[in-house]
PDB file of N, CA and C in Angstrom:
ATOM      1  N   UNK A   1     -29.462  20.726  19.435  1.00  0.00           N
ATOM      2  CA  UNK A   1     -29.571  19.353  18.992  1.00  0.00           C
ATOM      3  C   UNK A   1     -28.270  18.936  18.295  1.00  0.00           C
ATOM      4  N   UNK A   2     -27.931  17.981  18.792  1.00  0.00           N
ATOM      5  CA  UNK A   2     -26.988  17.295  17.972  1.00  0.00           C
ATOM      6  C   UNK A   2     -26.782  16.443  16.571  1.00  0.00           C
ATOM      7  N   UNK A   3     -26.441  16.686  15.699  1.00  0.00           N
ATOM      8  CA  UNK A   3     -26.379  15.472  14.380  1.00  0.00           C
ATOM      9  C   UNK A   3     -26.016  14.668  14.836  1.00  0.00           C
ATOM     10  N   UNK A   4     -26.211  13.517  13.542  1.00  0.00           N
ATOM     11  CA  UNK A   4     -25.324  12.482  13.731  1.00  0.00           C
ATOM     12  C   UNK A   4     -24.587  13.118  12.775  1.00  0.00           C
ATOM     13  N   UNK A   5     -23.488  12.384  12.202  1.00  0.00           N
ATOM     14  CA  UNK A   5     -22.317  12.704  11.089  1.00  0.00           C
ATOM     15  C   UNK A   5     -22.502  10.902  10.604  1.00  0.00           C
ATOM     16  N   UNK A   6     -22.555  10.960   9.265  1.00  0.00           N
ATOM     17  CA  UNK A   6     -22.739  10.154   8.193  1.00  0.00           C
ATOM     18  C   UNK A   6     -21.594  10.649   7.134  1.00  0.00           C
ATOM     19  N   UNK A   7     -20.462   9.599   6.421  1.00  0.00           N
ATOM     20  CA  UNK A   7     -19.842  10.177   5.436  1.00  0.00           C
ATOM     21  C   UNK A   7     -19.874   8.692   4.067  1.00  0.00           C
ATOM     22  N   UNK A   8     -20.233   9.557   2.955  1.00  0.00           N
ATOM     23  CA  UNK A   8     -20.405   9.133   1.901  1.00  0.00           C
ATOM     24  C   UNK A   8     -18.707   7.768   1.808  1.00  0.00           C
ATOM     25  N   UNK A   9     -19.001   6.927   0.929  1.00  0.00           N
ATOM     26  CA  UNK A   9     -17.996   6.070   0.714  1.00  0.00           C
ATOM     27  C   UNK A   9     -16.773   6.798   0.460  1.00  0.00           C
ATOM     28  N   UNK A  10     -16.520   7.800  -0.206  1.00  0.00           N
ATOM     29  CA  UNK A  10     -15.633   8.580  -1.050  1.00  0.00           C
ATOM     30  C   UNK A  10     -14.764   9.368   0.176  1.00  0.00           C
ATOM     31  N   UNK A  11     -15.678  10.489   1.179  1.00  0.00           N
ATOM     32  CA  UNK A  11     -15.655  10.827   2.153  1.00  0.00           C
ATOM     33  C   UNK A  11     -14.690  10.167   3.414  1.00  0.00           C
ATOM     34  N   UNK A  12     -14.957   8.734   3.470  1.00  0.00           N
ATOM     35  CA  UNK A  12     -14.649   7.771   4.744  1.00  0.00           C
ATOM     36  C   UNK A  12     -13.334   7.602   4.380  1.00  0.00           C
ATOM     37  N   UNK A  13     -13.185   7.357   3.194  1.00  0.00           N
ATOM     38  CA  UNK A  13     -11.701   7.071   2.507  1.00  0.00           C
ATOM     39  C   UNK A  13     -10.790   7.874   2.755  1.00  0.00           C
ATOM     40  N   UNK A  14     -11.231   9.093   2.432  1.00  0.00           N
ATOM     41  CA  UNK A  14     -10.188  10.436   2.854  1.00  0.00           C
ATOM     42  C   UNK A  14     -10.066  10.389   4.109  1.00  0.00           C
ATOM     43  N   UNK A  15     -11.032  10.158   4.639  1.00  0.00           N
ATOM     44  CA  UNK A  15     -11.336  10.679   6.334  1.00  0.00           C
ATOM     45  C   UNK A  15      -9.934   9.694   7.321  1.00  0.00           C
ATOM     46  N   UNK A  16     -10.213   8.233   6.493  1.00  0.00           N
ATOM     47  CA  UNK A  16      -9.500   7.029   7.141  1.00  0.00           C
ATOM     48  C   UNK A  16      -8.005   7.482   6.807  1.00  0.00           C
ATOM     49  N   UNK A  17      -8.056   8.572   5.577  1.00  0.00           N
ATOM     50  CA  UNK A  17      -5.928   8.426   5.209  1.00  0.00           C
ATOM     51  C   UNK A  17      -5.627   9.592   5.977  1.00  0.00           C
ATOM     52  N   UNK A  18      -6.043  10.450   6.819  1.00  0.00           N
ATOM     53  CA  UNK A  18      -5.235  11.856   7.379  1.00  0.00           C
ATOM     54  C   UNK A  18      -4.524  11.105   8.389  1.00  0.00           C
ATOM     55  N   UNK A  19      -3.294  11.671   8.580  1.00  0.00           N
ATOM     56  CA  UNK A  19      -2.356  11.391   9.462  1.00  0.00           C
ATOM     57  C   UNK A  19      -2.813  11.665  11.114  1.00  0.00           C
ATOM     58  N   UNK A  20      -2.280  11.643  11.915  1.00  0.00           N
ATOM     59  CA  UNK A  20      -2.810  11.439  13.178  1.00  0.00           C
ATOM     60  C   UNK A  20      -3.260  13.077  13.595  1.00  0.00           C
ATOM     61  N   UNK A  21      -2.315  14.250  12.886  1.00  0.00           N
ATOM     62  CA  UNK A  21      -2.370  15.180  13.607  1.00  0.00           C
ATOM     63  C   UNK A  21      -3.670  15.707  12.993  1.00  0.00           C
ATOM     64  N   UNK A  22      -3.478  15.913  11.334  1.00  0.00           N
ATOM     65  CA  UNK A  22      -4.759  16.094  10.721  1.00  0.00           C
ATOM     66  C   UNK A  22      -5.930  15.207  11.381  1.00  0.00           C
ATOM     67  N   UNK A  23      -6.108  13.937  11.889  1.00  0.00           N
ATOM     68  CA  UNK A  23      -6.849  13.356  11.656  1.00  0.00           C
ATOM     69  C   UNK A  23      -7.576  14.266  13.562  1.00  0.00           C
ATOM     70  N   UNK A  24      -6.797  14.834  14.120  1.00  0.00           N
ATOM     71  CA  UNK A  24      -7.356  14.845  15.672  1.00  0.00           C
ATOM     72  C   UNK A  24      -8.131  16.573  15.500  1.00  0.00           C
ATOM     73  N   UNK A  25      -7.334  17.217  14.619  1.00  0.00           N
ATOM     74  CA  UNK A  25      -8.463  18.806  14.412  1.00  0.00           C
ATOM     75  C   UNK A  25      -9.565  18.298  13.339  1.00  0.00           C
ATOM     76  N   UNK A  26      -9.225  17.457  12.599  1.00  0.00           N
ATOM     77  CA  UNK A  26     -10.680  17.034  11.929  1.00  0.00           C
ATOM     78  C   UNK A  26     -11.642  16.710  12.675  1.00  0.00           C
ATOM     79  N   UNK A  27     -11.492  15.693  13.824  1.00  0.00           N
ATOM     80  CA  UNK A  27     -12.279  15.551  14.349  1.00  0.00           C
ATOM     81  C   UNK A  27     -12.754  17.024  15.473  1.00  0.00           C
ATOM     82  N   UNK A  28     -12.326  17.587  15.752  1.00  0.00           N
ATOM     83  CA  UNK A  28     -12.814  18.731  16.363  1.00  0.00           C
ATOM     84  C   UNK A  28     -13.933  18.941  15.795  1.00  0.00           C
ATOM     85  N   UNK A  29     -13.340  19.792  14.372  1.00  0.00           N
ATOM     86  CA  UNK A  29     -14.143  20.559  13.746  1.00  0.00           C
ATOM     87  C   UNK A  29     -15.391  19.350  13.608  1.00  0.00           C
ATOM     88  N   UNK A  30     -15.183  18.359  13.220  1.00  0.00           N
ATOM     89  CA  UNK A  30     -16.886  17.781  12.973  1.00  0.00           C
ATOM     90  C   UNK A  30     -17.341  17.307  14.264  1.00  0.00           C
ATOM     91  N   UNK A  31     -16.712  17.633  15.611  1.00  0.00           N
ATOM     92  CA  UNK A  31     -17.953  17.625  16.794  1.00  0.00           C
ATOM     93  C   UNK A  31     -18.745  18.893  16.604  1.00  0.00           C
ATOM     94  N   UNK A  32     -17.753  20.236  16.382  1.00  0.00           N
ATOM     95  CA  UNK A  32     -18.627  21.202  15.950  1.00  0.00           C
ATOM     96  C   UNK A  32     -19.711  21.254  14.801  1.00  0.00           C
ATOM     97  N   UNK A  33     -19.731  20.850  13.477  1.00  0.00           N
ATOM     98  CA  UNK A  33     -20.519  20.907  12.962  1.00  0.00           C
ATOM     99  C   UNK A  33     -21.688  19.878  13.281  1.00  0.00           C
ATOM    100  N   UNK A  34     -21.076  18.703  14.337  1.00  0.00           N
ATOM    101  CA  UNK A  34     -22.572  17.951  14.514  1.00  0.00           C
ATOM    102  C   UNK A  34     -23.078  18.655  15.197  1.00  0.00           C
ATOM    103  N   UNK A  35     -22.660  19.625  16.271  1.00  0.00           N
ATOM    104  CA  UNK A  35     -23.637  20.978  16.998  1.00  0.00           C
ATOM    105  C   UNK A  35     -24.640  21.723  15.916  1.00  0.00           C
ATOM    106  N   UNK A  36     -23.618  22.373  14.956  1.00  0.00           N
ATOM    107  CA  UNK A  36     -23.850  23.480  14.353  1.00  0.00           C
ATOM    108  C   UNK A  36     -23.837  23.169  13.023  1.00  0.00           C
ATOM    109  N   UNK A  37     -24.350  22.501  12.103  1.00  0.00           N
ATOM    110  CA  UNK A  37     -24.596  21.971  10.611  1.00  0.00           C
ATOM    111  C   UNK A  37     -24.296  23.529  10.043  1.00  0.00           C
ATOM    112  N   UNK A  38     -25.466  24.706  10.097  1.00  0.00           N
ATOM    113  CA  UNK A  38     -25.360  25.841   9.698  1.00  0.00           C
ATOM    114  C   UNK A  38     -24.753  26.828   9.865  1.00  0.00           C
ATOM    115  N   UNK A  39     -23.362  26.567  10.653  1.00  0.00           N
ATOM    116  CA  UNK A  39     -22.543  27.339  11.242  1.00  0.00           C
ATOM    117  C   UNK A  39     -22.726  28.606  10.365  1.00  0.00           C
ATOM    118  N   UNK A  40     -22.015  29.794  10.665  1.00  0.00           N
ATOM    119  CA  UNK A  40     -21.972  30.869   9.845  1.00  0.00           C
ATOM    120  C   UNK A  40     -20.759  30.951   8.878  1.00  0.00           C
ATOM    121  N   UNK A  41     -20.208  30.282   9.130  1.00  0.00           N
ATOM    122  CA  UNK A  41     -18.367  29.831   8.051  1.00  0.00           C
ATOM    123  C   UNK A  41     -19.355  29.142   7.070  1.00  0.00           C
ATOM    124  N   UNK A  42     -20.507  28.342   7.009  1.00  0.00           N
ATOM    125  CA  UNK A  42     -20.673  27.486   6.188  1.00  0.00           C
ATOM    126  C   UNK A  42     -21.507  28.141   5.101  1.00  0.00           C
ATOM    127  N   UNK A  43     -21.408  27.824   3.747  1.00  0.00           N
ATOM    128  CA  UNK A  43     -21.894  28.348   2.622  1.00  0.00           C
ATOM    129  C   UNK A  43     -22.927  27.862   1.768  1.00  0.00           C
ATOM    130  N   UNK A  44     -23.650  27.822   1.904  1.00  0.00           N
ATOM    131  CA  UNK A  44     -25.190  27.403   0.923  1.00  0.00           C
ATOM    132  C   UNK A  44     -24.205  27.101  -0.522  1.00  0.00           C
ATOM    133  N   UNK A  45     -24.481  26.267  -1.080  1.00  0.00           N
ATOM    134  CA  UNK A  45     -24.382  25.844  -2.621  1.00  0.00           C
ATOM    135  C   UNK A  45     -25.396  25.081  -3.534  1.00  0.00           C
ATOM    136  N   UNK A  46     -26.634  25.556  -3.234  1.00  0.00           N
ATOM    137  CA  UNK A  46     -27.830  24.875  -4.026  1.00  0.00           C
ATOM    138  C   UNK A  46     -29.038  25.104  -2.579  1.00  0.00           C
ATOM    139  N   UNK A  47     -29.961  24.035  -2.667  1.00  0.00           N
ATOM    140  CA  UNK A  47     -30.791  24.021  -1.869  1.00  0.00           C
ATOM    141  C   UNK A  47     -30.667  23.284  -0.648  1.00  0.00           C
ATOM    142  N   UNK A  48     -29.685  22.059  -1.073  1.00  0.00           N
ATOM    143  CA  UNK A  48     -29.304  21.446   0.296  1.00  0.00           C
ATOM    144  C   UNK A  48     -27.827  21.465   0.767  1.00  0.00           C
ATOM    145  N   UNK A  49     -27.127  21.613  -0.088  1.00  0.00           N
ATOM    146  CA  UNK A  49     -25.638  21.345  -0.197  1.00  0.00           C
ATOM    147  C   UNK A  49     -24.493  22.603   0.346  1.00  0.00           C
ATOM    148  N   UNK A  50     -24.195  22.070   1.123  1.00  0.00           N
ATOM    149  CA  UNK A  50     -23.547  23.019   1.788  1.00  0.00           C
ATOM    150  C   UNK A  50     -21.440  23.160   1.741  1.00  0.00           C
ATOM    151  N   UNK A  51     -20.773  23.977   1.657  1.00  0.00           N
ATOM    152  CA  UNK A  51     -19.535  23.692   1.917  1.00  0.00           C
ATOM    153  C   UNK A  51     -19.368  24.373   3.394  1.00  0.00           C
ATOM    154  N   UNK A  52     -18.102  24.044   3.835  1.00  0.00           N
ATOM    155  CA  UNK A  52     -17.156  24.874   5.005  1.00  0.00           C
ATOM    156  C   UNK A  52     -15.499  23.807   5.329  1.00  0.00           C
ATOM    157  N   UNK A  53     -14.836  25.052   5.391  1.00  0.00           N
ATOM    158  CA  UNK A  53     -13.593  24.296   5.462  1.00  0.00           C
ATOM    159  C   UNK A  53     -13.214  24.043   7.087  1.00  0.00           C
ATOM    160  N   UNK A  54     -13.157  22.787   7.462  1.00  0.00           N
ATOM    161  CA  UNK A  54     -13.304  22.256   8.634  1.00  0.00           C
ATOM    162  C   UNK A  54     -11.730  22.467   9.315  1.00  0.00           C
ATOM    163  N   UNK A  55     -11.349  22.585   8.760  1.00  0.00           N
ATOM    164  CA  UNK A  55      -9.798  22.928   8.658  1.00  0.00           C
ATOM    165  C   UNK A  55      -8.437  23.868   7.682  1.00  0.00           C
ATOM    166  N   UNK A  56      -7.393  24.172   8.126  1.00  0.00           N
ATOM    167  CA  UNK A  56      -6.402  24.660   7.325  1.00  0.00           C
ATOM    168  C   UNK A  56      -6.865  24.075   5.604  1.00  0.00           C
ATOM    169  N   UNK A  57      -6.751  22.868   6.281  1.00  0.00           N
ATOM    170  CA  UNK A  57      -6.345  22.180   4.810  1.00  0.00           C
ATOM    171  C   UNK A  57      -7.507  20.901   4.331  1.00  0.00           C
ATOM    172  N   UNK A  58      -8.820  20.973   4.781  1.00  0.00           N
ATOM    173  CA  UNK A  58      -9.484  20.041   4.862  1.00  0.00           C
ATOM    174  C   UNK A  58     -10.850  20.738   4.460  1.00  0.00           C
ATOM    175  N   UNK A  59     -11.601  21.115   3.316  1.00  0.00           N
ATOM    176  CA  UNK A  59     -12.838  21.490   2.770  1.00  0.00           C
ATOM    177  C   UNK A  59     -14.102  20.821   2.894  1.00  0.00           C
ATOM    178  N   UNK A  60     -15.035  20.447   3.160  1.00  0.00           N
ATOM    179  CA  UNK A  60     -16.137  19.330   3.230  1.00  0.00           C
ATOM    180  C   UNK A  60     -17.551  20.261   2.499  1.00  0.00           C
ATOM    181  N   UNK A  61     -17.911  19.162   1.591  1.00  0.00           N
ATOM    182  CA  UNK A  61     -19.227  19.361   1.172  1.00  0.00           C
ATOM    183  C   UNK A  61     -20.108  18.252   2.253  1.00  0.00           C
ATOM    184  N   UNK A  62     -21.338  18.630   2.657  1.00  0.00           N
ATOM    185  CA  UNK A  62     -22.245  17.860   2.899  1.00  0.00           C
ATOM    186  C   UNK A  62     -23.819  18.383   2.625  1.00  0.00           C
ATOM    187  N   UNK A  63     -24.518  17.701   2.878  1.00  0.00           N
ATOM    188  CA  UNK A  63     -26.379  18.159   2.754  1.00  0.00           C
ATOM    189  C   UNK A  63     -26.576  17.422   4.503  1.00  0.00           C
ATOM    190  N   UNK A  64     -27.558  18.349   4.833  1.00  0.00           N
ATOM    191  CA  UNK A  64     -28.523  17.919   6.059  1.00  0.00           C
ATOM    192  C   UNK A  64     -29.543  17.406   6.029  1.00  0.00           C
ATOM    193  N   UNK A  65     -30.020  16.077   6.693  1.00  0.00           N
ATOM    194  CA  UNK A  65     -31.061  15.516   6.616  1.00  0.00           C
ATOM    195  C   UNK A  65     -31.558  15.653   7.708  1.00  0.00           C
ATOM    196  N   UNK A  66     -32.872  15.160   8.105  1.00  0.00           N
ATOM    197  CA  UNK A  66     -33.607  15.306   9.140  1.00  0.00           C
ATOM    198  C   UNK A  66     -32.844  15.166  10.387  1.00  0.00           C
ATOM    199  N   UNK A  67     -32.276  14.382  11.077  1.00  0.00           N
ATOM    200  CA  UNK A  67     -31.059  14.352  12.001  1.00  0.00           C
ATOM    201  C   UNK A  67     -30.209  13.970  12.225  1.00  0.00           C
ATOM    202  N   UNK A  68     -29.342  14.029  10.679  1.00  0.00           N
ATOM    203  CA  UNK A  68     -27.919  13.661  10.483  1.00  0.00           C
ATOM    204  C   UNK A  68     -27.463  14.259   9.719  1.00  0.00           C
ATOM    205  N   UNK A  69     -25.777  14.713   9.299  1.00  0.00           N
ATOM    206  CA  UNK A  69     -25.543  15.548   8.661  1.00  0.00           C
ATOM    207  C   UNK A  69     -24.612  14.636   7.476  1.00  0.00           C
ATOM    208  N   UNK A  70     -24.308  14.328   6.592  1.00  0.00           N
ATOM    209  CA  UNK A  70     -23.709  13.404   5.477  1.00  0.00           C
ATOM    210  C   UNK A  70     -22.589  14.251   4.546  1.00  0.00           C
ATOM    211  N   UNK A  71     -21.817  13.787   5.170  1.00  0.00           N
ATOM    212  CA  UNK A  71     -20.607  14.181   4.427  1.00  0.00           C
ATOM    213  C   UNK A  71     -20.145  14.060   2.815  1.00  0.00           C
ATOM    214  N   UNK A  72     -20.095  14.498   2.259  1.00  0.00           N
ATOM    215  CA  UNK A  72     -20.331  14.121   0.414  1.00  0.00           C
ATOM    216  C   UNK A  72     -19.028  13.741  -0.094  1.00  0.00           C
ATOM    217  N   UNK A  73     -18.400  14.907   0.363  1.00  0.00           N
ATOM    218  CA  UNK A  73     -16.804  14.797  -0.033  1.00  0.00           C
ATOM    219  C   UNK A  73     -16.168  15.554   0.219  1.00  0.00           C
ATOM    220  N   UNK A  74     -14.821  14.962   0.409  1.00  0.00           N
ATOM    221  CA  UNK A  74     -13.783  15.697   0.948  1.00  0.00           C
ATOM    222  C   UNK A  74     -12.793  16.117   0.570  1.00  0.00           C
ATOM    223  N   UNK A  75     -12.322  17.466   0.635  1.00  0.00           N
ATOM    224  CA  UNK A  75     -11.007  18.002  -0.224  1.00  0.00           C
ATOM    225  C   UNK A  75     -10.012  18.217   0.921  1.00  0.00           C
ATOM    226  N   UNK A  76      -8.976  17.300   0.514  1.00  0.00           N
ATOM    227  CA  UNK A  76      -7.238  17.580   1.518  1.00  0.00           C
ATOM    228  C   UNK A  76      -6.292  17.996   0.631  1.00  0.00           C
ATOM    229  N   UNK A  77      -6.192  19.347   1.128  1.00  0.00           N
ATOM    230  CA  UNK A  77      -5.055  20.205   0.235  1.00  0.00           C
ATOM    231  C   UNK A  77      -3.555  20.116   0.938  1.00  0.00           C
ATOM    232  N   UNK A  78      -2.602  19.256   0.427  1.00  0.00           N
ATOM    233  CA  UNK A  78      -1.358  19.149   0.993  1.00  0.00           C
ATOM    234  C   UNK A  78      -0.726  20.261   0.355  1.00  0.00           C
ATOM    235  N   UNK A  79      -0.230  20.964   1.119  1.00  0.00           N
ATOM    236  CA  UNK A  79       0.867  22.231   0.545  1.00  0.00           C
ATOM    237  C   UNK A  79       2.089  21.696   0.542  1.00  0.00           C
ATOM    238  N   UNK A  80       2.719  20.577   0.770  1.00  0.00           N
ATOM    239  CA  UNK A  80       3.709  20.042   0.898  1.00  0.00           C
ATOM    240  C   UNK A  80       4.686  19.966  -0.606  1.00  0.00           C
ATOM    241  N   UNK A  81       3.661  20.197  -1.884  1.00  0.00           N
ATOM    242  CA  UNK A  81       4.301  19.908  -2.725  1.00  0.00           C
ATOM    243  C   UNK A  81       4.099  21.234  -3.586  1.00  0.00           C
ATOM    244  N   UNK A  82       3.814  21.808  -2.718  1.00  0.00           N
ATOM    245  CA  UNK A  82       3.672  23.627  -4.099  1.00  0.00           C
ATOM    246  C   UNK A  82       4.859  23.394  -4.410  1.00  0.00           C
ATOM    247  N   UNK A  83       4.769  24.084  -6.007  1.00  0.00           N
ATOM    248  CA  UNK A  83       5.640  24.846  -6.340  1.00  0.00           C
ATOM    249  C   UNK A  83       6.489  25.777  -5.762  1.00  0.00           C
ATOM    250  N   UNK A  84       5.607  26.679  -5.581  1.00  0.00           N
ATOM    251  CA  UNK A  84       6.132  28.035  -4.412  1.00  0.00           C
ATOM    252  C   UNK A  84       5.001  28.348  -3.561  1.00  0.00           C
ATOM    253  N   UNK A  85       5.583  28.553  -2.297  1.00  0.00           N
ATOM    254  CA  UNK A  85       5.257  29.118  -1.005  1.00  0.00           C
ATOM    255  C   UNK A  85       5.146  30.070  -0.638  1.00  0.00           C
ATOM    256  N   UNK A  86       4.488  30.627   0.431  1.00  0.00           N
ATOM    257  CA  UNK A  86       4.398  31.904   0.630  1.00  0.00           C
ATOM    258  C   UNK A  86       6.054  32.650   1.439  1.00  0.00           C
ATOM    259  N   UNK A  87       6.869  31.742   1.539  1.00  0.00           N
ATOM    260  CA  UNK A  87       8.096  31.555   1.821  1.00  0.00           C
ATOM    261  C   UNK A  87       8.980  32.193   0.937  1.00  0.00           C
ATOM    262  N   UNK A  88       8.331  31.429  -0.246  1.00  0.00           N
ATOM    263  CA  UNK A  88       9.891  31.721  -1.457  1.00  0.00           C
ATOM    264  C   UNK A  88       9.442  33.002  -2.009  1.00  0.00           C
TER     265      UNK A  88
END
């Protein structure tokens, strides 16, 4: 069965600023989780609330509802501005 994908106001915002390249594996990963809500990457955090990082650099909390999955919020980790790298 398929979800739908629902994302919280907070969520859509982030979702709308990733750049084109981020923005085309994001979408990957959430055709997969509308397959697979409970994937095995994904981590229980309470009774409904779930994390999994959909990407390198892209974390998502959501909860599952009857047949949609709702995105809560979203963490975009730019490494662009570390300090230090796994480089230096």
């Amino acid at each position: 069965m398929r979800y739908a994908i629902r994302y919280s106001e907070e969520a859509a915002v982030k979702r709308d600023s990733l750049d084109p390249a981020r923005r085309k594996s994001f979408e990957r990963a959430i055709d997969v989780l509308a397959e697979h809500p409970l994937h095995e990457k994904s981590l229980a955090m309470g009774e409904n609330v779930r994390h999994i990082r959909l990407t390198n650099d892209i974390l998502a909390e959501y909860v599952i509802f009857q047949q949609f999955v709702m995105i809560l919020v979203l963490n975009v980790f730019d490494r662009q501005d570390t300090l230090i790298t796994d480089e230096d």
